[in-house]
Protein backbone atom coordinates (compact mmCIF):
# COMPACT_ATOMS: atom_id res chain seq x y z
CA UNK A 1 8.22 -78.75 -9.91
CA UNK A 2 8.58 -77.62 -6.50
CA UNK A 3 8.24 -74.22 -5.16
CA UNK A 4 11.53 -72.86 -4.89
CA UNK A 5 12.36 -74.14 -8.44
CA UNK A 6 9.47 -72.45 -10.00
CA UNK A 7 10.19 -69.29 -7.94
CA UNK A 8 13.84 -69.43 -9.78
CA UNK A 9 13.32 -70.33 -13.07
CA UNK A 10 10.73 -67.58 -13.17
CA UNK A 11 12.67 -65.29 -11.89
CA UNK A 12 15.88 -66.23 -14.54
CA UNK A 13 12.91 -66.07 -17.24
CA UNK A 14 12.06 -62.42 -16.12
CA UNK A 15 15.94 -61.55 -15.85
CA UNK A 16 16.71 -62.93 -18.99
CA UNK A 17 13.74 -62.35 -21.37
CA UNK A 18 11.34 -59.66 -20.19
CA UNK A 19 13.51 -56.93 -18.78
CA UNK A 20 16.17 -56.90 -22.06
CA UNK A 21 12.18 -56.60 -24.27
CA UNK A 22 11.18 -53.76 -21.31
CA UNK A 23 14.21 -51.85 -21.78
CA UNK A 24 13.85 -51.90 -25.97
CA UNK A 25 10.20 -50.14 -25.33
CA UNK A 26 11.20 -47.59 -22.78
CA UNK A 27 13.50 -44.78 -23.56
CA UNK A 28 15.09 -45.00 -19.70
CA UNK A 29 15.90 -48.16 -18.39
CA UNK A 30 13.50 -49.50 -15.71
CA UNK A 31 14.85 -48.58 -12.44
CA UNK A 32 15.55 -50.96 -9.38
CA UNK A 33 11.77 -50.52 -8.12
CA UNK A 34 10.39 -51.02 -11.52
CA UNK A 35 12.42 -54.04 -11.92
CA UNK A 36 11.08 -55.25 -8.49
CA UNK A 37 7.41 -54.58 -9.36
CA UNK A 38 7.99 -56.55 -12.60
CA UNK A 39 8.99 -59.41 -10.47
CA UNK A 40 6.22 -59.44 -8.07
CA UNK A 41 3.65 -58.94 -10.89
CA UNK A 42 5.22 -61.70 -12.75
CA UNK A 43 4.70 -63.70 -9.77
CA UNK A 44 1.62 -63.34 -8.43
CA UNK A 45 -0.34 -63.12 -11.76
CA UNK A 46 -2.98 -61.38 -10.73
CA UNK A 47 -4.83 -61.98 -13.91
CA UNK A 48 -5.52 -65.54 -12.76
CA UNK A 49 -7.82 -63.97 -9.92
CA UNK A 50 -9.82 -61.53 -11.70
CA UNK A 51 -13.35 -62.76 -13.14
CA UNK A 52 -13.25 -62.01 -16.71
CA UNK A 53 -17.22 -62.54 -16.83
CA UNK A 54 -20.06 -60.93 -14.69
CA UNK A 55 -23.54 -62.69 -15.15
CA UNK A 56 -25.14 -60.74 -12.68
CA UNK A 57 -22.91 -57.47 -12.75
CA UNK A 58 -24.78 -54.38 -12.96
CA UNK A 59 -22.52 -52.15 -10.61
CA UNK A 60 -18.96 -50.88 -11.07
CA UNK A 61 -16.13 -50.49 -13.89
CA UNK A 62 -16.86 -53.25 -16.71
CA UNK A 63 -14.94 -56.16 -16.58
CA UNK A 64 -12.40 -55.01 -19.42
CA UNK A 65 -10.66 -53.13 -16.78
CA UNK A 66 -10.41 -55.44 -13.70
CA UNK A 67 -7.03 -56.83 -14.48
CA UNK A 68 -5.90 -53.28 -14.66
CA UNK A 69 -7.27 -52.01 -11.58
CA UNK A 70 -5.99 -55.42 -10.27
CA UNK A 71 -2.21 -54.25 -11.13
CA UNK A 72 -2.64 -50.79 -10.50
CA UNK A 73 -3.49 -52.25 -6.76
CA UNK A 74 -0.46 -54.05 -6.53
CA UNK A 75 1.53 -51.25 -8.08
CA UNK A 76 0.72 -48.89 -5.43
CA UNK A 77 0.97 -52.06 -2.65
CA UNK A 78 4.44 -52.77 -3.53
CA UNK A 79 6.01 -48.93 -4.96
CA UNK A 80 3.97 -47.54 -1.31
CA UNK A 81 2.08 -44.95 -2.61
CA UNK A 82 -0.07 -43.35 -0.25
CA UNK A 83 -2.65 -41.75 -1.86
CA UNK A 84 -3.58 -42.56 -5.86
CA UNK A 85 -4.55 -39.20 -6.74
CA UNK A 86 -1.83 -37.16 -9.18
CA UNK A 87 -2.80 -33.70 -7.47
């Protein structure tokens, strides 16, 4: 499947599937942003790129929490958050 097919049946999948589940789990509806960070998290699966095992890890958060901190990176990449601190 080429490229530009993929990128549109994915993005019919996420129009069609997730967002209609998304909206059922939320009291608000997800708004334009949200929806656009769906997509792009959707698409890049990020998961694919995180290690999900450290032989020789003895520094830093444990490995449950990579993909997380993976997302939360792209969250703040794509919404442009400047700082990640709530205060």
């Amino acid at each position: 499947m080429k490229l530009k097919e993929r990128i549109s049946w994915l993005m019919g999948t996420v129009q069609q599937s997730l967002f209609p589940h998304l909206d059922e789990c939320f009291p608000a509806p997800l708004t334009k942003r949200e929806q656009h960070l769906v997509k792009v998290l959707e698409l890049i699966q990020i998961e694919k790129f995180v290690p999900v095992t450290a032989s020789r890890q003895w520094l830093g958060r444990p490995t449950k929490e990579r993909e997380a901190i993976a997302r939360a990176f792209i969250a703040k990449a794509v919404l442009n958050y400047q700082h990640t601190s709530c205060y």
